[in-house]
Protein backbone atom coordinates (compact mmCIF):
# COMPACT_ATOMS: atom_id res chain seq x y z
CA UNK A 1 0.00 0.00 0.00
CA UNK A 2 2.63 2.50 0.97
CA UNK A 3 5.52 0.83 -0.90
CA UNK A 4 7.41 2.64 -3.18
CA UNK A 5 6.02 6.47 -1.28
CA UNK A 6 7.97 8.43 1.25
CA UNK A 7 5.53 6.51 3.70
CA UNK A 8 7.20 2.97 3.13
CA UNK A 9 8.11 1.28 6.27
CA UNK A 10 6.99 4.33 8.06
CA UNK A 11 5.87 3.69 11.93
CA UNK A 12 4.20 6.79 12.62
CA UNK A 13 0.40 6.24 11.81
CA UNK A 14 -0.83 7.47 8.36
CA UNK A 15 -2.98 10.33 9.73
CA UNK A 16 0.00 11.73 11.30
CA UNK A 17 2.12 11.61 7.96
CA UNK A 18 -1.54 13.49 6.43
CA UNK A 19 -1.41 16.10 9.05
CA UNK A 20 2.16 16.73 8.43
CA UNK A 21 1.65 16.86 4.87
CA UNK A 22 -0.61 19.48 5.53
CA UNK A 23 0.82 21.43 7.74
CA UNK A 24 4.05 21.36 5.68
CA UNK A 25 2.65 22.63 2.12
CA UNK A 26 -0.15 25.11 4.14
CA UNK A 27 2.31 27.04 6.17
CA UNK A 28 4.19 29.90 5.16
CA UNK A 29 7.13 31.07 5.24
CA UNK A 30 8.07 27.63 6.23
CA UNK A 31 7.70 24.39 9.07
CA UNK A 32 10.53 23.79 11.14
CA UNK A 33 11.09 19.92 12.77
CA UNK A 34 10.44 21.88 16.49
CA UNK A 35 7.39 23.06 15.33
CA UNK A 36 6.30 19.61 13.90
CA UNK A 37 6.95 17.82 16.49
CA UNK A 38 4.71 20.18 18.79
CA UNK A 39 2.17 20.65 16.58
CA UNK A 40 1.15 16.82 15.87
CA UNK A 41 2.55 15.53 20.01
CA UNK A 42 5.63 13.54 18.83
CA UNK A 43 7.43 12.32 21.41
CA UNK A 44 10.92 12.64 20.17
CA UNK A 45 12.33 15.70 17.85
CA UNK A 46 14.31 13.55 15.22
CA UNK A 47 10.86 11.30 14.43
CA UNK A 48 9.27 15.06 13.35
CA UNK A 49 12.66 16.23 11.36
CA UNK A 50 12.89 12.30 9.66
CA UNK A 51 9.44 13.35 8.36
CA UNK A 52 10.27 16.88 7.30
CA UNK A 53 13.32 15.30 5.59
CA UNK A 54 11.10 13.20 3.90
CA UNK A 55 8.26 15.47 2.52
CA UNK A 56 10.45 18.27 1.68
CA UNK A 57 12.63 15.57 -0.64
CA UNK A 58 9.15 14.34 -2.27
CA UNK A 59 8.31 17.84 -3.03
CA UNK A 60 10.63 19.06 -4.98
CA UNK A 61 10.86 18.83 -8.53
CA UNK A 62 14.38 18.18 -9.88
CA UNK A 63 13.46 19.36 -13.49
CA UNK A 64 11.89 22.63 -12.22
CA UNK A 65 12.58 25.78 -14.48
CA UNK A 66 15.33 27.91 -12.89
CA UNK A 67 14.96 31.63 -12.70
CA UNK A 68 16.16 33.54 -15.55
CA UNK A 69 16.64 37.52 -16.84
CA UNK A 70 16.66 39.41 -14.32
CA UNK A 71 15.24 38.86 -11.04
C-alpha cells in the first residue's frame, strides 16, 4: 500500500504523515522539525525532522525551471 512512497516502512500512523503533509505545504514562510513535532505531540524531535526530511525531498521537482533575466 505505501511501498514505493515516502511513507514505506513508516511507523508513525498514516494520519499523522496526512497532518504533516498538511501542515508542511499550508504554512508559510516555512515548518521547522520543532514546530512539527509540537504541533502533531511527537514524542521525540528527530521522528518530526525524519518526516520533514522526507516530505520536503518528495516535493521538490528536480526538473523545475530555474529563474532567468533578471530577477
Amino acid at each position: 500500500m505505501t511501498a514505493g512512497t515516502v511513507l514505506h516502512r513508516a511507523r508513525v500512523p498514516l494520519r499523522l504523515w496526512f497532518a504533516a503533509a498538511y501542515l508542511v505545504t499550508t504554512h508559510t514562510p516555512g515548518f521547522s522539525a520543532v514546530q512539527l513535532q509540537r504541533q502533531l505531540g511527537l514524542d521525540r524531535y528527530e521522528t518530526a525532522w525524519t518526516m520533514l526530511q522526507k516530505l520536503r525531498r518528495a516535493m521538490r521537482r528536480p526538473d523545475r525551471d530555474h529563474l532567468a533575466g533578471v530577477v
